[in-house]
Protein backbone atom coordinates (compact mmCIF):
# COMPACT_ATOMS: atom_id res chain seq x y z
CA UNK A 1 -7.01 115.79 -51.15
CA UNK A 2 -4.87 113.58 -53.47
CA UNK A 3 -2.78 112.96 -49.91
CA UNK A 4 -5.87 112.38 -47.72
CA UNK A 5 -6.59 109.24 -50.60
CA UNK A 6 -3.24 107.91 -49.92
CA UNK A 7 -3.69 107.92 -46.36
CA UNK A 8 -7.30 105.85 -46.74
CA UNK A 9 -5.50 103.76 -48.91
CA UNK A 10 -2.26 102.79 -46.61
CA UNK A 11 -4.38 102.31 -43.95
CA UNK A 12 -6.98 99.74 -45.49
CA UNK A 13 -4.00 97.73 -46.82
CA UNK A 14 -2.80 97.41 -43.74
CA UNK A 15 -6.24 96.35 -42.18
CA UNK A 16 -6.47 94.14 -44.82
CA UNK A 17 -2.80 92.70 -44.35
CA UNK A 18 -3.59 92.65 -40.55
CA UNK A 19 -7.01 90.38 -41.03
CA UNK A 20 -5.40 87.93 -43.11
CA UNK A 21 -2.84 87.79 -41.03
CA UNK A 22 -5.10 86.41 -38.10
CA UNK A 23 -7.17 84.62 -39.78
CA UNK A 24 -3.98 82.52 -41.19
CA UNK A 25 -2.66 82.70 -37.78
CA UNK A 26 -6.07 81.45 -36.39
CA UNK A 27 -6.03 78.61 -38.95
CA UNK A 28 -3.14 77.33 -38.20
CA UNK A 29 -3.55 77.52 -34.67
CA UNK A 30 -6.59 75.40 -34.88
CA UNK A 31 -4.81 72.30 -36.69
CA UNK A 32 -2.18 72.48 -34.53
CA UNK A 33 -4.73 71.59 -31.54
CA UNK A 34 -6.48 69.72 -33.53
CA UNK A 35 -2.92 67.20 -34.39
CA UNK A 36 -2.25 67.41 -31.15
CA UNK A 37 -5.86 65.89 -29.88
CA UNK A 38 -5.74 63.28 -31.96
CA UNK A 39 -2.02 62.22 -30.93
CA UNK A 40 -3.37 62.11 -26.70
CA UNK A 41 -6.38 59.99 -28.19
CA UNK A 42 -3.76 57.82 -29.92
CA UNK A 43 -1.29 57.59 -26.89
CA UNK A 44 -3.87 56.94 -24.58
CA UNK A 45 -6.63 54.25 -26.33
CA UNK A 46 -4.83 51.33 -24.11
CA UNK A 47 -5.63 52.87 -20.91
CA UNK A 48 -8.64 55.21 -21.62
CA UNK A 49 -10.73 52.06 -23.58
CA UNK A 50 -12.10 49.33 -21.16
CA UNK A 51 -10.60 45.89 -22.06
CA UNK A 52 -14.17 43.74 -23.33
CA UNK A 53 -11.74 40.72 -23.84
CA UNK A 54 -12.89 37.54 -21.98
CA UNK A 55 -10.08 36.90 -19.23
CA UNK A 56 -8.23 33.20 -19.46
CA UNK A 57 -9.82 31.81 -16.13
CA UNK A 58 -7.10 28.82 -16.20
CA UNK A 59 -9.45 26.26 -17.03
CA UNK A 60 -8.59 23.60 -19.61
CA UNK A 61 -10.44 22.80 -22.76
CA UNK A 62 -12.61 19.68 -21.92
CA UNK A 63 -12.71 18.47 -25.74
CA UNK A 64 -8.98 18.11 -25.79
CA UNK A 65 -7.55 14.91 -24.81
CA UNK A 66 -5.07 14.78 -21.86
CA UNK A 67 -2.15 13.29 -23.60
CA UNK A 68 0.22 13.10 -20.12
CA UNK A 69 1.18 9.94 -19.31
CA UNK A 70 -0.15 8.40 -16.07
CA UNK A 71 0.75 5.21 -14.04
CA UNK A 72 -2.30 3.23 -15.06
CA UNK A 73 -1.05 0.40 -13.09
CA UNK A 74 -2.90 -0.96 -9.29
CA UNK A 75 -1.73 -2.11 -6.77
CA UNK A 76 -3.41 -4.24 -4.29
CA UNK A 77 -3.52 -1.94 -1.87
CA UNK A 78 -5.19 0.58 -4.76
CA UNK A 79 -7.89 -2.02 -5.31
CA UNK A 80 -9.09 -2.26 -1.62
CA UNK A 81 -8.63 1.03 0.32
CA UNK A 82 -11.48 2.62 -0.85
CA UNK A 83 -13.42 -0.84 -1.36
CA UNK A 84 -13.09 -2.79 1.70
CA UNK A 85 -15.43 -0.85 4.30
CA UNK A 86 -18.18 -0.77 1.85
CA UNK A 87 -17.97 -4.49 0.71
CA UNK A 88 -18.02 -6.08 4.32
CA UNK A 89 -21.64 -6.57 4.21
CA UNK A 90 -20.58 -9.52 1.38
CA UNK A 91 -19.03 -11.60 4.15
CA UNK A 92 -21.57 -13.82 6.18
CA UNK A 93 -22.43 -16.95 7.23
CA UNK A 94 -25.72 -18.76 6.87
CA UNK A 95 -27.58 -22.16 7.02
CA UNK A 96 -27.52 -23.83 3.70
CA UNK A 97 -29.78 -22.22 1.88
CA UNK A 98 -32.51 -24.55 0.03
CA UNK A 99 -31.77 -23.49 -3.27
CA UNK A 100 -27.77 -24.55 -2.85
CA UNK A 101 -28.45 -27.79 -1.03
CA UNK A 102 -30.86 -28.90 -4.09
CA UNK A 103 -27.38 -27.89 -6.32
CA UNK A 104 -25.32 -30.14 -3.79
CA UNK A 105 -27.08 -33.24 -3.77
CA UNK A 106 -25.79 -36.34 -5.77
CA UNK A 107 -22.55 -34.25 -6.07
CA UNK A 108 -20.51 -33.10 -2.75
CA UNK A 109 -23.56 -33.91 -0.89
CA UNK A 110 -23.85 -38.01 -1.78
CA UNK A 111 -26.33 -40.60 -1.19
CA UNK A 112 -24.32 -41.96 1.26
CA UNK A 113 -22.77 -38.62 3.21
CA UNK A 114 -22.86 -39.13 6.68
CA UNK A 115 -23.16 -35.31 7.77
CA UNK A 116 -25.79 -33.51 8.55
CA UNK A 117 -27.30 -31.16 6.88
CA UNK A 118 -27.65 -28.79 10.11
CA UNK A 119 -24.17 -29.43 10.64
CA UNK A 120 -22.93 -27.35 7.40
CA UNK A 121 -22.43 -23.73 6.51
CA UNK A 122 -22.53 -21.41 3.68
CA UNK A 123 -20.03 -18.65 3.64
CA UNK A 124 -20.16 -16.12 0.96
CA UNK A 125 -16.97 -13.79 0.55
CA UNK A 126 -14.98 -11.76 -1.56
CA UNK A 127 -11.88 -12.73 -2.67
CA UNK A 128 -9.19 -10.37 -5.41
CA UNK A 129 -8.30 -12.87 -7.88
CA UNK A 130 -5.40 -12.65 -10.63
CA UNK A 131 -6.81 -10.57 -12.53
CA UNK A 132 -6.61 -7.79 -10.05
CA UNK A 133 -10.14 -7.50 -10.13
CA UNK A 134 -12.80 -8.15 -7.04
CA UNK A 135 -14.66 -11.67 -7.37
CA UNK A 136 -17.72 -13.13 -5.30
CA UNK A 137 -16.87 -16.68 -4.25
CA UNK A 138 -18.80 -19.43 -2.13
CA UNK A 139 -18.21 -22.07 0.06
CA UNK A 140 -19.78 -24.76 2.30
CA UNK A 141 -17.93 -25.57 5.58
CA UNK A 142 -18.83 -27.61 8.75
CA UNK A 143 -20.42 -24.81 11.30
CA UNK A 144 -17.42 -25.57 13.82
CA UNK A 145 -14.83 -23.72 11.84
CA UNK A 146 -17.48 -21.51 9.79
CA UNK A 147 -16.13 -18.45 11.92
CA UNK A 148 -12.61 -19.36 11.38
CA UNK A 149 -13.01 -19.46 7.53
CA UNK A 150 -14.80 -16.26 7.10
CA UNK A 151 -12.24 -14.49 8.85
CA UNK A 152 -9.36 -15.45 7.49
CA UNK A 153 -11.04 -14.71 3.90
CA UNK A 154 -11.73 -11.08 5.32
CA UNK A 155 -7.91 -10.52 5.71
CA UNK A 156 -7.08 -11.84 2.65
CA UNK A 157 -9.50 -9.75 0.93
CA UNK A 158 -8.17 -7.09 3.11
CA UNK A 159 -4.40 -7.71 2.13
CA UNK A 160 -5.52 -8.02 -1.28
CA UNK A 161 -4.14 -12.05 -1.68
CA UNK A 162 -4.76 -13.19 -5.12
CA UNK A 163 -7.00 -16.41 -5.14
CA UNK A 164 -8.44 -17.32 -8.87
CA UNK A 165 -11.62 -18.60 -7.80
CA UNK A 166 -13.52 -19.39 -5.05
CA UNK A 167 -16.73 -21.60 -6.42
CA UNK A 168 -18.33 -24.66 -4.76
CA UNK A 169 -17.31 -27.85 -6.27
CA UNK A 170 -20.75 -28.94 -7.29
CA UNK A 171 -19.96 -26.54 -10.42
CA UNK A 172 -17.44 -28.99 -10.97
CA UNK A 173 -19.94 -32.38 -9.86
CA UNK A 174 -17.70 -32.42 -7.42
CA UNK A 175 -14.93 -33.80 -9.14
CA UNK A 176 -12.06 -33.00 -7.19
CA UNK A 177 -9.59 -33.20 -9.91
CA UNK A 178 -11.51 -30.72 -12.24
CA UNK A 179 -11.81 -28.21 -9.68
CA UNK A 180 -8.00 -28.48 -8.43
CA UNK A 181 -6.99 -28.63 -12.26
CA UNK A 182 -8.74 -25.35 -12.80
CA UNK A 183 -7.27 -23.83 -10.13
CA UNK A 184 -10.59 -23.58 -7.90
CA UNK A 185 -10.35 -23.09 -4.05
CA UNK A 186 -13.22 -25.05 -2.59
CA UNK A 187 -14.36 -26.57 1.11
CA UNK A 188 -16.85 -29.02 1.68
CA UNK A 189 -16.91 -32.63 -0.88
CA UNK A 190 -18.36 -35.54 1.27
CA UNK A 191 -15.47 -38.07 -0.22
CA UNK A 192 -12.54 -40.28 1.14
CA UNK A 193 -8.77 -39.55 1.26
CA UNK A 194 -7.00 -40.22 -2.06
CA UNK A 195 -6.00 -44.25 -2.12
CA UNK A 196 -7.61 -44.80 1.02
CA UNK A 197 -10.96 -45.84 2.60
CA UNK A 198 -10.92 -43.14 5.29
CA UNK A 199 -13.23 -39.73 4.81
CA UNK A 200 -11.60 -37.02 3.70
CA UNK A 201 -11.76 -33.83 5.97
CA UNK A 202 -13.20 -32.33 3.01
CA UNK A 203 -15.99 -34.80 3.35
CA UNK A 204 -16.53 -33.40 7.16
CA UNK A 205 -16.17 -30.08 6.27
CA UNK A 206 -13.46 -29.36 7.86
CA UNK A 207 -10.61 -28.35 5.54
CA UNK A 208 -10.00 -25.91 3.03
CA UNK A 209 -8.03 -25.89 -0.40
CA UNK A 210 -6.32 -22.66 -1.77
CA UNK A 211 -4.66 -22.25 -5.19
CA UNK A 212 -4.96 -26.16 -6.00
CA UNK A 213 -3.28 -25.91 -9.37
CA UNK A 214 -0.14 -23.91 -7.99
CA UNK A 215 0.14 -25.74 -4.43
CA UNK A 216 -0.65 -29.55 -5.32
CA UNK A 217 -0.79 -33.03 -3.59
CA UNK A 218 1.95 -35.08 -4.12
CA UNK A 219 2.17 -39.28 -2.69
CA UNK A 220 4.02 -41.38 -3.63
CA UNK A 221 1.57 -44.63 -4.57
CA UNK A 222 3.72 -48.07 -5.37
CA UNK A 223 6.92 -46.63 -5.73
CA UNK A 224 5.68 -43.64 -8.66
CA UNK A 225 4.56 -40.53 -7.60
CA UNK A 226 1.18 -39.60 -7.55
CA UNK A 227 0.31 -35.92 -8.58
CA UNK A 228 -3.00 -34.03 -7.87
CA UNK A 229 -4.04 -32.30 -10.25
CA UNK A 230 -2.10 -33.90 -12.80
CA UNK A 231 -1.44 -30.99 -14.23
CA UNK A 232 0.59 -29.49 -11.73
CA UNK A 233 3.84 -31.64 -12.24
CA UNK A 234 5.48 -27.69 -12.98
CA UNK A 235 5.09 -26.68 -8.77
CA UNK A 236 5.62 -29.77 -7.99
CA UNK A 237 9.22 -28.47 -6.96
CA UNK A 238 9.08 -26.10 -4.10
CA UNK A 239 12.47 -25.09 -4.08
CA UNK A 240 11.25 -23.05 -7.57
CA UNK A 241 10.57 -19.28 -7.20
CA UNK A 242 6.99 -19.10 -8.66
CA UNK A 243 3.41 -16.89 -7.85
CA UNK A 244 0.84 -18.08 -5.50
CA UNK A 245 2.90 -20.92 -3.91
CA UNK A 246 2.27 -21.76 -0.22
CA UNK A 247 5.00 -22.08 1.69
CA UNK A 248 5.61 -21.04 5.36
CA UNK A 249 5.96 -17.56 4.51
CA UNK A 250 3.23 -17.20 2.86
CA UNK A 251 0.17 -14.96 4.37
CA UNK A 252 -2.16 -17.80 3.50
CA UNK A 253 -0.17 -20.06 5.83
CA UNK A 254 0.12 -17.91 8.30
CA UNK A 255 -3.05 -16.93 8.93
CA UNK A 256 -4.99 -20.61 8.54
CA UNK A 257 -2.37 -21.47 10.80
CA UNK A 258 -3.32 -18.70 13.35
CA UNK A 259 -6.73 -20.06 13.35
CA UNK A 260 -5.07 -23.49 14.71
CA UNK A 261 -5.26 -25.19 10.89
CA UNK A 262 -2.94 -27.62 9.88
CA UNK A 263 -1.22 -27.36 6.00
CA UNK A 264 -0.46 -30.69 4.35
CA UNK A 265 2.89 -28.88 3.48
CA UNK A 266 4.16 -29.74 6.23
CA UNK A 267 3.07 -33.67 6.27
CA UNK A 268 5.43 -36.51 5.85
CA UNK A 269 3.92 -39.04 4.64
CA UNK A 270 2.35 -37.10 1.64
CA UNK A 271 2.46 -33.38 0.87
CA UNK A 272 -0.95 -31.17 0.17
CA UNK A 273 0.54 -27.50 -0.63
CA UNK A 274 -2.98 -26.02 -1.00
CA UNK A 275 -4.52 -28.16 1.93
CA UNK A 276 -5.60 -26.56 5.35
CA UNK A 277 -7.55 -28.36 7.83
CA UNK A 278 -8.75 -28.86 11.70
């Protein structure tokens, strides 16, 4: 009996030994796969979680100032390119209209001017002055060269030719040494030729003045020479390198002189550097 007990008792040890066995075995097991689950989740977050970040599309920030440095500098060709088609409606001819000829009278249209009223023209144009920038300017010419005038003014508008200002010389009272003394570019002035009794073809209508201050008249009058403006005696000197002067290679001159004008540069007896007439 006493060996039977022994038996009972070896084996239920052993069962005992055996269970604990697995269930330490089992436990084990478990945290092993359980290590190992969380080391894939670990290894593969970057590939297995979708990316919510917003992408960089390329585009700059709009609030921060551009700091490159750009050529801020135009040329005349910059200034006209995109302007020129669009600003040809500003060229044209007309009859005098009422509200100018009231402005002209007593001034370049005198008591005593023996043209016609029918026989003058306004011209409005633009013109690039030194500034760079585009300017309206005015003038009143006799009808027969009226054509010639506006399109010469066209292609120096078009080849962007610096003129300072382009403004009838009634803004002036049509005092011819104010306007040339402020540089102003001007037509019609019913008057006579400096020291001389004979009308000016200014006072026909039929010449035109460019750059006064830069391209002046010089006479000499009883042995001293006479300079108009009088404030030009500085371009008096053509030989001098200087902007804006008229000489024979200037566009100016060439293309008045296309249109069959005459320059006073090229006069003996006197020289008018800014002078173009027919």
């Amino acid at each position: 009996m006493k060996r039977h007990t022994n038996i009972i008792i070896t084996a239920v040890a052993s069962l005992l030994i055996v269970t604990l066995a697995g269930r330490e075995f089992i436990k084990n097991h478990k945290k092993e796969f359980n290590d190992k689950s969380s080391t894939n989740v670990s290894e593969n977050t970057c590939e297995d979680i979708p990316d919510t970040s917003i992408p960089d599309t390329g585009v700059a920030d709009t609030n921060t100032p551009d700091t490159s440095t750009s050529d801020t500098s135009t040329s005349e060709a910059d200034i006209l390119d995109t302007t020129y088609e669009d600003d040809k409606e500003q060229f044209y001819i007309s009859e005098i209209p009422d509200d100018i000829f009231e402005k002209m009278q007593g001034k370049s249209y005198k008591a005593d001017c023996t043209l016609p009223r029918e026989n003058l023209r306004y011209i409005h144009v633009l013109h690039v002055g030194f500034d760079n920038q585009v300017h309206e300017g005015e003038l009143v010419v006799n009808k027969d060269i009226a054509d010639d005038v506006l399109e010469i003014f066209k292609e120096l508008y078009e080849s962007g030719y610096q003129i300072e200002k382009v403004r009838l010389v009634d803004e002036y009272d049509a005092d011819d040494e104010a306007s040339m003394s402020d540089n102003n570019s001007s037509a019609f002035n019913f008057r006579f030729i400096s020291h001389t009794t004979k009308i000016s073809k200014h006072g026909m209508g039929m010449a035109v003045d460019i750059n006064t201050l830069y391209n002046p008249y010089v006479k000499t009058v009883d042995g001293e020479l006479s300079i108009e403006p009088a404030n030009a005696a500085d371009y008096v000197d053509r030989s001098k390198d200087f902007s804006h002067k008229i000489d024979h290679d200037d566009l100016c001159y060439k293309l008045f002189t296309e249109h069959g004008f005459e320059w006073g540069g090229d006069w003996t007896h006197s020289k008018d550097y800014q002078h173009f007439e027919k």
